[in-house]
C-alpha atoms as a PDB file:
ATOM      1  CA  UNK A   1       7.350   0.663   2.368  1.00  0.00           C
ATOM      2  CA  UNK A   2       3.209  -0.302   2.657  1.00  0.00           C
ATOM      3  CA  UNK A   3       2.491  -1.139  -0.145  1.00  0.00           C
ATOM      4  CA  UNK A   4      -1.506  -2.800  -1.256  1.00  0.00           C
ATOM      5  CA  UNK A   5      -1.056  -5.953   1.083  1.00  0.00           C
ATOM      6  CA  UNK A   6       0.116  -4.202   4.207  1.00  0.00           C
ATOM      7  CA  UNK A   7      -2.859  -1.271   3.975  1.00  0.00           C
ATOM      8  CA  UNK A   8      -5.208  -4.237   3.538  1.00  0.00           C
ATOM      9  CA  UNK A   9      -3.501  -5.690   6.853  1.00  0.00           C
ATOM     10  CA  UNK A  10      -4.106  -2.474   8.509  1.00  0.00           C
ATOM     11  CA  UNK A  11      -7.319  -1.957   7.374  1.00  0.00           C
ATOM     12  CA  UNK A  12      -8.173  -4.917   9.163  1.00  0.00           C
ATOM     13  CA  UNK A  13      -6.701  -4.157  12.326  1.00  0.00           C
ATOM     14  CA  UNK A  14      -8.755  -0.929  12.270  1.00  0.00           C
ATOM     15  CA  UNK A  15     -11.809  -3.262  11.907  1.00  0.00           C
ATOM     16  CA  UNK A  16     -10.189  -5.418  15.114  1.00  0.00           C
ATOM     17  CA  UNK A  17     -10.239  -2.537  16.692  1.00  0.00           C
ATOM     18  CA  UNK A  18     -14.497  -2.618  16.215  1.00  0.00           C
ATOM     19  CA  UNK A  19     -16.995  -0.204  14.814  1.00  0.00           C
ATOM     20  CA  UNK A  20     -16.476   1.931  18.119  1.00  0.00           C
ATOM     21  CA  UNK A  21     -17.287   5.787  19.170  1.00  0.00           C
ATOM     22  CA  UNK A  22     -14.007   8.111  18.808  1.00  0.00           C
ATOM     23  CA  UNK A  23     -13.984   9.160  22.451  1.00  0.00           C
ATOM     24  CA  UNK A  24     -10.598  11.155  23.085  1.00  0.00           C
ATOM     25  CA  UNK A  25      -7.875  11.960  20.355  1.00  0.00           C
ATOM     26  CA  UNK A  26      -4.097  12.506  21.561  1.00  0.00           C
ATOM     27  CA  UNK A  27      -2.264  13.984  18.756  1.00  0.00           C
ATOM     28  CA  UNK A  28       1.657  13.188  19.995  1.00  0.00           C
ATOM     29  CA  UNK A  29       2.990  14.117  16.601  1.00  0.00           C
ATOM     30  CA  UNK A  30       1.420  16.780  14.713  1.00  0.00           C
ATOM     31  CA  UNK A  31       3.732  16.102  11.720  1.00  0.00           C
ATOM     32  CA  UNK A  32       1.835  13.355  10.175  1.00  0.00           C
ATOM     33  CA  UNK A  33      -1.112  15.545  10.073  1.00  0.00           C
ATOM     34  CA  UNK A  34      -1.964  16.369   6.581  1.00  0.00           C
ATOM     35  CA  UNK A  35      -4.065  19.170   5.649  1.00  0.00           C
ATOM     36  CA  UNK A  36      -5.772  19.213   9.727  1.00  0.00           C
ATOM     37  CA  UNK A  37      -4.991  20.849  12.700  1.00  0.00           C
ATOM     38  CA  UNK A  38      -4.822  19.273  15.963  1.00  0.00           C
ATOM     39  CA  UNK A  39      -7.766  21.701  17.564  1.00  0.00           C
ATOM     40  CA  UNK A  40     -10.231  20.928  14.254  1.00  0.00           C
ATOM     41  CA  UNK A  41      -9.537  17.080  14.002  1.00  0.00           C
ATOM     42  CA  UNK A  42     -10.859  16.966  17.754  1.00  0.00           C
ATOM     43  CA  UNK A  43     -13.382  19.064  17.339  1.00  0.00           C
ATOM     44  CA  UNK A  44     -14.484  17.094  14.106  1.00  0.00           C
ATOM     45  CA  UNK A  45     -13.251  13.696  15.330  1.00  0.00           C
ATOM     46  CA  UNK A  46     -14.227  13.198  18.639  1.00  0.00           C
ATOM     47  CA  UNK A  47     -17.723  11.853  19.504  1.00  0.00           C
ATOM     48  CA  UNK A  48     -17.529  10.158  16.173  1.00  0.00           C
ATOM     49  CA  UNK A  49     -18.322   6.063  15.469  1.00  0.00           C
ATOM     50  CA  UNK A  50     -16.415   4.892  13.305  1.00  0.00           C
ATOM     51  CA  UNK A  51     -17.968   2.930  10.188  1.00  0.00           C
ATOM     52  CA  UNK A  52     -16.626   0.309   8.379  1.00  0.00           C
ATOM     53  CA  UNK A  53     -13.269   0.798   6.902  1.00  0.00           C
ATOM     54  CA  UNK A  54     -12.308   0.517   3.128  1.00  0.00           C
ATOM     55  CA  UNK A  55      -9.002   1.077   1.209  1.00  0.00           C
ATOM     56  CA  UNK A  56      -8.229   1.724  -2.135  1.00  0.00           C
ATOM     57  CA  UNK A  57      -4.588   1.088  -3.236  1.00  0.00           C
ATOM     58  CA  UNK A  58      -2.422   2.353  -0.908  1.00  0.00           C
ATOM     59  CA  UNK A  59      -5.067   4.233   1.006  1.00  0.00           C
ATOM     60  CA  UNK A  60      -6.806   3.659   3.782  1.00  0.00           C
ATOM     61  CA  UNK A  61     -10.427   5.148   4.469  1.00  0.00           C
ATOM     62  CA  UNK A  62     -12.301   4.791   7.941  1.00  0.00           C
ATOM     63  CA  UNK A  63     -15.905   6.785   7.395  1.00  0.00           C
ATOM     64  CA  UNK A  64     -17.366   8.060  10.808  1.00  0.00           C
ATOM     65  CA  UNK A  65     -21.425   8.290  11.221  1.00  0.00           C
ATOM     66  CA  UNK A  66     -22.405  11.246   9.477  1.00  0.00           C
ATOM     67  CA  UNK A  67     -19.594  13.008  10.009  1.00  0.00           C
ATOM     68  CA  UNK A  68     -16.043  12.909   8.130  1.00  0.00           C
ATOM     69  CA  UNK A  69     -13.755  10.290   7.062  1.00  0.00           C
ATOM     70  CA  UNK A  70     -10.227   9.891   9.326  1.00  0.00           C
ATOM     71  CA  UNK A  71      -7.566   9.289   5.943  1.00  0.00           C
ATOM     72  CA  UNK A  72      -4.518   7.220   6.217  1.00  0.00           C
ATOM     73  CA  UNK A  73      -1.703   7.203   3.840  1.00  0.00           C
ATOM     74  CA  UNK A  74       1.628   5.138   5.660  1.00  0.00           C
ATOM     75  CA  UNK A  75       3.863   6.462   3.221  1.00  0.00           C
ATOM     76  CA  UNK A  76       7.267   4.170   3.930  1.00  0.00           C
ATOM     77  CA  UNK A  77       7.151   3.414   8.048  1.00  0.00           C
ATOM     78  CA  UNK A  78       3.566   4.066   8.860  1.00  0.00           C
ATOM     79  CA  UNK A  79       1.686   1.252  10.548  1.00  0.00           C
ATOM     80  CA  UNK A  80      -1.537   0.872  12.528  1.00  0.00           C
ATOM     81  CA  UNK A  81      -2.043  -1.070  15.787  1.00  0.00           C
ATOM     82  CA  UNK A  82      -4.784  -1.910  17.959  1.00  0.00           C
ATOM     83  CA  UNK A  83      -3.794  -1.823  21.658  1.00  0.00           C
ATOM     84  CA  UNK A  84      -4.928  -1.868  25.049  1.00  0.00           C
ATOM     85  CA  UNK A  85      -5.163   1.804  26.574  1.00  0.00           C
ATOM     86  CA  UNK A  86      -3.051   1.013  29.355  1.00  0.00           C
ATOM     87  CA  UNK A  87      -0.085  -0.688  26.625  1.00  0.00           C
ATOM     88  CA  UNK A  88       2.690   1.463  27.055  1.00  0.00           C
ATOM     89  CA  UNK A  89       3.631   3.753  23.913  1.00  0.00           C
ATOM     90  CA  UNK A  90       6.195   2.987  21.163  1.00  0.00           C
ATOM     91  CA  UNK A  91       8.547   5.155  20.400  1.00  0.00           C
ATOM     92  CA  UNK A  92       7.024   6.478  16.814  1.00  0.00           C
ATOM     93  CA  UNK A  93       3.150   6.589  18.161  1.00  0.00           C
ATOM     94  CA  UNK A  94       1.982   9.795  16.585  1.00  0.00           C
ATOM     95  CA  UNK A  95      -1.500   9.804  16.608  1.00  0.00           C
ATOM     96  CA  UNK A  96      -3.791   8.191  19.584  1.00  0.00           C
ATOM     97  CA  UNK A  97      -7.848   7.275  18.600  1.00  0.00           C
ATOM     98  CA  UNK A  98      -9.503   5.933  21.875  1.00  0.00           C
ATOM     99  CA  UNK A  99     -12.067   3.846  21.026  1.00  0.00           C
ATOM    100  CA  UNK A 100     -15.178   3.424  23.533  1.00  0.00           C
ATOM    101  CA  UNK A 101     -12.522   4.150  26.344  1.00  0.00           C
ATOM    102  CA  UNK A 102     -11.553  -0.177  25.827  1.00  0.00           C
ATOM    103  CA  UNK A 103      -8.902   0.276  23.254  1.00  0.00           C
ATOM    104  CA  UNK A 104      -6.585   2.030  21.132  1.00  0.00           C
ATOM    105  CA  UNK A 105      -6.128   2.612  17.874  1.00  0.00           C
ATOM    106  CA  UNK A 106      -2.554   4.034  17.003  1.00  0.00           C
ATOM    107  CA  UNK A 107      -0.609   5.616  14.016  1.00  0.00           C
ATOM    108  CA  UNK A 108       2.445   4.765  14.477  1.00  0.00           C
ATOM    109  CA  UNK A 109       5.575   6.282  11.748  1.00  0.00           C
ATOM    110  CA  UNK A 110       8.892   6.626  12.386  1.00  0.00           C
ATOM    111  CA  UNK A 111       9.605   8.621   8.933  1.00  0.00           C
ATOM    112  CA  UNK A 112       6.312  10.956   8.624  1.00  0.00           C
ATOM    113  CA  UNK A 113       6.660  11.136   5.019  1.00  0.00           C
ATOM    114  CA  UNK A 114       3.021  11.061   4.622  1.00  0.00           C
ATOM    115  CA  UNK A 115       0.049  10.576   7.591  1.00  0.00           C
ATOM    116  CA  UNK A 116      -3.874  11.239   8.451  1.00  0.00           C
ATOM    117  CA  UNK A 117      -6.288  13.461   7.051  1.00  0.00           C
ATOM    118  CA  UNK A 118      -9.521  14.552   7.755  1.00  0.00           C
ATOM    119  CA  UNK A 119     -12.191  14.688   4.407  1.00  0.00           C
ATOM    120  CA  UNK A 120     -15.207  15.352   3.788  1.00  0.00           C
ATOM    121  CA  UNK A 121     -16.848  13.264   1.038  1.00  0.00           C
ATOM    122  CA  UNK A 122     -15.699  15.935  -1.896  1.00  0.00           C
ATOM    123  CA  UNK A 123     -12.039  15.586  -0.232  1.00  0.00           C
ATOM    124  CA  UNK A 124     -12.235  11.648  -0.589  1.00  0.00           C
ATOM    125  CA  UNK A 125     -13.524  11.983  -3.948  1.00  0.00           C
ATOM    126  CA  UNK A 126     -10.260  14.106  -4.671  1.00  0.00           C
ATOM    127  CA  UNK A 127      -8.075  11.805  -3.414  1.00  0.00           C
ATOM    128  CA  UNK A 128      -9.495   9.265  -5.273  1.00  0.00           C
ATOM    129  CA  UNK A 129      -9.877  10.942  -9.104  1.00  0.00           C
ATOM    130  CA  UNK A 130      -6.109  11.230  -8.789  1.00  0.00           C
ATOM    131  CA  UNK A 131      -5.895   7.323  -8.768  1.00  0.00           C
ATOM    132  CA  UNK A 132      -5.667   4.530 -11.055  1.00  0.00           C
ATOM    133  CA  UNK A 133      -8.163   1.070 -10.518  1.00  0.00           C
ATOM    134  CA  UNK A 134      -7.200  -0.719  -7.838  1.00  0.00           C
ATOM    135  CA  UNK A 135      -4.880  -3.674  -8.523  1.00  0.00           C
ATOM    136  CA  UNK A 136      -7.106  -6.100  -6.875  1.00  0.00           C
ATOM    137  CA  UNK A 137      -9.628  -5.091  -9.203  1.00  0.00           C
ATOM    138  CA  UNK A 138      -7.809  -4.871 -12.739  1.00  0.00           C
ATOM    139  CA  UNK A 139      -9.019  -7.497 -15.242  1.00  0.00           C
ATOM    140  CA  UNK A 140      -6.694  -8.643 -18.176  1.00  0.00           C
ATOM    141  CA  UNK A 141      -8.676  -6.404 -20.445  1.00  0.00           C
ATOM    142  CA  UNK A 142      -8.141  -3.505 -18.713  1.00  0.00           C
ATOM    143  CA  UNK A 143      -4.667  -4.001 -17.665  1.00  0.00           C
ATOM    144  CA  UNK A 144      -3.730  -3.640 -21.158  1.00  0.00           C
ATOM    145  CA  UNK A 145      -5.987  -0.712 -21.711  1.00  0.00           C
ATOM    146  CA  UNK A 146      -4.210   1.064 -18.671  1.00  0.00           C
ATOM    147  CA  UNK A 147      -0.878   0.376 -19.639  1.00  0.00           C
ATOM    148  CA  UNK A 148      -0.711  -0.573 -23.811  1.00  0.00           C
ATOM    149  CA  UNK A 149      -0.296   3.352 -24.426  1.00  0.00           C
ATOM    150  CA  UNK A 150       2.676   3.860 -21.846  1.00  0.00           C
ATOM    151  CA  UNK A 151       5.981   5.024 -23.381  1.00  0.00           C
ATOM    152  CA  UNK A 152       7.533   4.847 -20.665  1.00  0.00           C
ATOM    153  CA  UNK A 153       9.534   1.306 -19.008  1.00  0.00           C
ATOM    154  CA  UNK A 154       6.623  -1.750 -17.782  1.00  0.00           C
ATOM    155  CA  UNK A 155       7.856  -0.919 -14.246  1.00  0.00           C
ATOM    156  CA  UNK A 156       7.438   2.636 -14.344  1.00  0.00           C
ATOM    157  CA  UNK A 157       4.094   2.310 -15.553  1.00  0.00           C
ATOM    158  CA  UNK A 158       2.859  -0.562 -12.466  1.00  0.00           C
ATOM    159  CA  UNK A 159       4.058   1.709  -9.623  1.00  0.00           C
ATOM    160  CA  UNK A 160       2.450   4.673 -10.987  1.00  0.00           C
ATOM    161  CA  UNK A 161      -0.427   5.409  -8.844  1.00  0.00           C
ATOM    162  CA  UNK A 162      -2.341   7.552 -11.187  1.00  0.00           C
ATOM    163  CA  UNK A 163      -2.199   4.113 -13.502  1.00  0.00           C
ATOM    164  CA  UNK A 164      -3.131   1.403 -10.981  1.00  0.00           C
ATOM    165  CA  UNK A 165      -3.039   1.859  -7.172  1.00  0.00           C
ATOM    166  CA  UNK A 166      -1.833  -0.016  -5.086  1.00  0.00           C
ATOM    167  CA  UNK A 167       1.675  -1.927  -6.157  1.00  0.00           C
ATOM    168  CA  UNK A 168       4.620  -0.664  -4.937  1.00  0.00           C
ATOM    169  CA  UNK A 169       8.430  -1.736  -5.678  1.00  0.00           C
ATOM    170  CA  UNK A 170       8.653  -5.336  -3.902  1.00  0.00           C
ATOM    171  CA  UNK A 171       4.997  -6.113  -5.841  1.00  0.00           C
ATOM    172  CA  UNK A 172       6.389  -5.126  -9.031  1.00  0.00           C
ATOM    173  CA  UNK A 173       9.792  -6.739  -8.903  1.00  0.00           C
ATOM    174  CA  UNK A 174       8.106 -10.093  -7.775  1.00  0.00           C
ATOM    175  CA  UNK A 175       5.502  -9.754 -10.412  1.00  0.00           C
ATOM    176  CA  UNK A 176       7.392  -9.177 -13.362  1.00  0.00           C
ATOM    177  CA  UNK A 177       9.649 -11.636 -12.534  1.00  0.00           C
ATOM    178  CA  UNK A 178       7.208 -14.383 -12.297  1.00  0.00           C
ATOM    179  CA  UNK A 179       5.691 -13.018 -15.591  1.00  0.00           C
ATOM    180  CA  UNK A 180       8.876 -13.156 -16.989  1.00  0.00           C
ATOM    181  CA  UNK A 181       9.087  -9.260 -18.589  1.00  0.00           C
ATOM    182  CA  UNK A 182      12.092  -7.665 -18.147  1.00  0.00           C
ATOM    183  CA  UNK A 183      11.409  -4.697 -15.971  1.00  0.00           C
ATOM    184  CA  UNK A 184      12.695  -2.263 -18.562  1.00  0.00           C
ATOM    185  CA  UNK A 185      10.624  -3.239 -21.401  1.00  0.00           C
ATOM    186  CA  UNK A 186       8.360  -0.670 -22.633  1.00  0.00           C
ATOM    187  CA  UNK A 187       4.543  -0.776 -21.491  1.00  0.00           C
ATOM    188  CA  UNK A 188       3.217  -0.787 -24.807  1.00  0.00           C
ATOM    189  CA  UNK A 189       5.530  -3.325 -26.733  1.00  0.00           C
ATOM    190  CA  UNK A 190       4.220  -6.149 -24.679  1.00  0.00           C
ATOM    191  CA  UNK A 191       2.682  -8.823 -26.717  1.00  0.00           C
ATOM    192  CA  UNK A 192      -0.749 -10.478 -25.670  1.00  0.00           C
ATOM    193  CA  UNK A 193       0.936 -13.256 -23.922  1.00  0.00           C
ATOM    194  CA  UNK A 194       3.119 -10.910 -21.685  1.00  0.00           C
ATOM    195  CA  UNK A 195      -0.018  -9.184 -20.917  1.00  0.00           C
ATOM    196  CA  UNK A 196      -1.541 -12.960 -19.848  1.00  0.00           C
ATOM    197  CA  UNK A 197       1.204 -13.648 -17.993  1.00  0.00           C
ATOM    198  CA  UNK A 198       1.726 -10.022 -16.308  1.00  0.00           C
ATOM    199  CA  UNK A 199      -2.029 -10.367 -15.469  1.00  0.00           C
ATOM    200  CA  UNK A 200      -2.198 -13.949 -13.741  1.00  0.00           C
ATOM    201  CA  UNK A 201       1.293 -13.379 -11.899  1.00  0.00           C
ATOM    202  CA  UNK A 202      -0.181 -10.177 -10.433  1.00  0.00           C
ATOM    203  CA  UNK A 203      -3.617 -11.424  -9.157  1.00  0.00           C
ATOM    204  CA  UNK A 204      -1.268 -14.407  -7.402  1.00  0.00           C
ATOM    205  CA  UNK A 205       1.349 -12.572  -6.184  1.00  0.00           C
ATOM    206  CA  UNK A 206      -1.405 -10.015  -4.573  1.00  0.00           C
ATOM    207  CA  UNK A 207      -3.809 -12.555  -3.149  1.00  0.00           C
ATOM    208  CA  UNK A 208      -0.958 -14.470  -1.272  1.00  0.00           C
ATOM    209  CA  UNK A 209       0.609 -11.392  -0.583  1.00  0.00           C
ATOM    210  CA  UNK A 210      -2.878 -10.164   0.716  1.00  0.00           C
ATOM    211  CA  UNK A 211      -2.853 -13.149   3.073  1.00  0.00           C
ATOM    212  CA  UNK A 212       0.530 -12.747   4.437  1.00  0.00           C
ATOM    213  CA  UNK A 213      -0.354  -9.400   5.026  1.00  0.00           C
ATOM    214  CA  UNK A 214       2.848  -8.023   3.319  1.00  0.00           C
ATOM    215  CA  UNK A 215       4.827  -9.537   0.478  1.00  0.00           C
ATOM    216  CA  UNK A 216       6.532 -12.381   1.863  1.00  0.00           C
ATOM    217  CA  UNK A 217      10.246 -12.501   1.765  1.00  0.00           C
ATOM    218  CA  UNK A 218      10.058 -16.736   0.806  1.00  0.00           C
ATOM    219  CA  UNK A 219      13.134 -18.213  -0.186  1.00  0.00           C
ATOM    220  CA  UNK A 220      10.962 -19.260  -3.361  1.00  0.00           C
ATOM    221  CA  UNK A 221       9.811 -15.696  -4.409  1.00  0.00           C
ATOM    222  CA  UNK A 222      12.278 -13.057  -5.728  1.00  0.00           C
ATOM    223  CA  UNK A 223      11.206 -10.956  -2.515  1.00  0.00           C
ATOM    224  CA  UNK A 224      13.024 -13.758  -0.449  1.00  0.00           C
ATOM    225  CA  UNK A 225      16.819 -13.275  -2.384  1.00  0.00           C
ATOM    226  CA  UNK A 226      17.491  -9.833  -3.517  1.00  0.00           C
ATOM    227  CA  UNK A 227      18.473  -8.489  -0.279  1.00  0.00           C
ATOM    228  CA  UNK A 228      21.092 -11.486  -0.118  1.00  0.00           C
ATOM    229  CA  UNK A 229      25.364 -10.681  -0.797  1.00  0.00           C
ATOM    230  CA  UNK A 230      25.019 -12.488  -4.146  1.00  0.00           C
ATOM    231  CA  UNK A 231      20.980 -12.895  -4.731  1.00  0.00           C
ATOM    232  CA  UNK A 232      20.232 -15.804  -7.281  1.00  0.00           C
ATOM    233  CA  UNK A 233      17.194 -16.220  -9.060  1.00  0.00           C
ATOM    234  CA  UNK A 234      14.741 -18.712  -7.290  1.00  0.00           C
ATOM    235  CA  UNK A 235      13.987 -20.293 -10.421  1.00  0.00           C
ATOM    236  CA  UNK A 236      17.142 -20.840 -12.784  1.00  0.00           C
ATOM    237  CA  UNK A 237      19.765 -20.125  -9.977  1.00  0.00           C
ATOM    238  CA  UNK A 238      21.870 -17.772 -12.305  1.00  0.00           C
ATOM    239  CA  UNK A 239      22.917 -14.565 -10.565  1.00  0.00           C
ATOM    240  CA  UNK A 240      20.302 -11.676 -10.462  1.00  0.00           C
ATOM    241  CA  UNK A 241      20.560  -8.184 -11.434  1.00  0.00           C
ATOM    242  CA  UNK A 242      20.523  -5.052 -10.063  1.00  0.00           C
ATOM    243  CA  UNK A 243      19.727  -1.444 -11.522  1.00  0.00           C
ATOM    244  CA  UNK A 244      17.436   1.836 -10.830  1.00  0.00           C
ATOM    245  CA  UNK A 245      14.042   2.572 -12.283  1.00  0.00           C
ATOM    246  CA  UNK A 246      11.676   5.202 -11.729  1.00  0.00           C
ATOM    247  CA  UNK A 247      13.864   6.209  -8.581  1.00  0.00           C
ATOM    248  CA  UNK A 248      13.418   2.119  -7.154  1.00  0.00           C
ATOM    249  CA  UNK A 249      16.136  -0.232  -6.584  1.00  0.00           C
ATOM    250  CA  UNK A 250      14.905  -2.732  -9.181  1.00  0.00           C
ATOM    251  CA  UNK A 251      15.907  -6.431  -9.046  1.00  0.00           C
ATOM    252  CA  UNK A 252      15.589  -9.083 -12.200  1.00  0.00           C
ATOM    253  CA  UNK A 253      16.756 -12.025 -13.785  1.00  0.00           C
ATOM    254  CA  UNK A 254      18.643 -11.343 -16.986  1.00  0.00           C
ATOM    255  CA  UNK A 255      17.585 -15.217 -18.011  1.00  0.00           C
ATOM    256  CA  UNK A 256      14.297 -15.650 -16.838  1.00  0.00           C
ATOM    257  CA  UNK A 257      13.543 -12.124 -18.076  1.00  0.00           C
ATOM    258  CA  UNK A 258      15.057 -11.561 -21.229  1.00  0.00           C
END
């Protein structure tokens, strides 16, 4: 699933893909239209330049020049490539942007659990009132204003969007484990040092992440071993565990994360 890292990977292949005018729109898939019909996104669309492209958590916002803003949510399979016009289409290409008539921006989702929008600037400001900070942009302080009055498990409470935006389950798993906070733990019995150490693992974790433009499965990061027959913990070696929570396969060390 995209999660902060991959969107911000995305967002710049939109920007690869240059500041160009919209100049034909092939809708192959209308499922992964949200909210938009085919006839009114190239009516609205078309002619447009694109601006420059910004994301917030999991979202992905590409403003046109006085006209609306083309919305991108990849939900779990949805990915965005630049091509050449003539490249021929994969098999999940669902939504076609030609771009000055030199290249081609494409939605591609296998899944179409979520997909593109159209907004106007009251739409975008929607979208975003129903979101937490951005996890790129959490200080410690806040971070433990956000999450110190959470009932709920520390896990729970990091992939909730409404909370902070952004961190999905591989992000959360990796973080906690490097902060060493048991997954279940509730939010708001976390001393000040857990909050140190949940704050410095995250703004690591997402800035190599970031880089990588996903969260990269090294043999060294917790990422790297839970999909193995009998994962072991990167650090101590001792077996890893395995449970469910908020809906997410959720993987820990019972030693390093007590």
């Amino acid at each position: 699933m995209p999660e902060l890292p991959d969107v911000e990977g995305f967002r710049q292949v939109l920007m690869a893909c240059g500041r160009r005018c919209v100049t034909d729109i092939e809708v192959r898939d209308a499922g992964v239209l949200q909210g938009v019909t085919e006839k009114r996104l190239r009516k609205e669309g078309e002619g447009r330049r694109l601006g420059r492209a910004w994301r917030h958590g999991k979202w992905l916002f590409a403003p046109t020049d006085g006209g609306p803003t083309f919305v991108f949510h990849f939900g779990m399979t949805g990915s965005l490539w630049c091509c050449s016009p003539d490249e021929p289409f994969a098999a999940h290409d669902r939504l076609v942007l030609t771009l000055d008539d030199v290249c081609s921006l494409r939605f591609r989702d296998q899944r179409k659990l979520q997909g593109v929008q159209l907004a106007d600037d009251a739409a975008v400001d929607r979208i975003l009132e129903r979101l937490g900070p951005d996890a790129l942009a959490v200080d410690r302080a806040e971070l433990k204003e956000l999450l110190s009055g959470r009932r709920g498990a520390v896990k729970s409470a990091l992939m909730d969007q409404s909370v902070i935006a952004g961190l999905g389950n591989l992000l959360c798993d990796e973080i906690l484990w490097r902060a060493r906070v048991a997954p279940r733990t509730p939010a708001r019995d976390l001393s000040g040092a857990a909050y140190r150490r949940l704050h410095v693992a995250m703004g690591r974790v997402l800035r190599t992440s970031v880089s990588a433009g996903c969260v990269p499965p090294r043999r060294s990061w917790l990422t790297g071993r839970r999909d193995d027959s009998e994962p072991l913990c990167p650090r101590c070696g001792r077996p890893l565990c395995s449970g469910r929570i908020a809906g997410r396969r959720t993987v820990w060390c019972p030693h390093c994360q007590p």
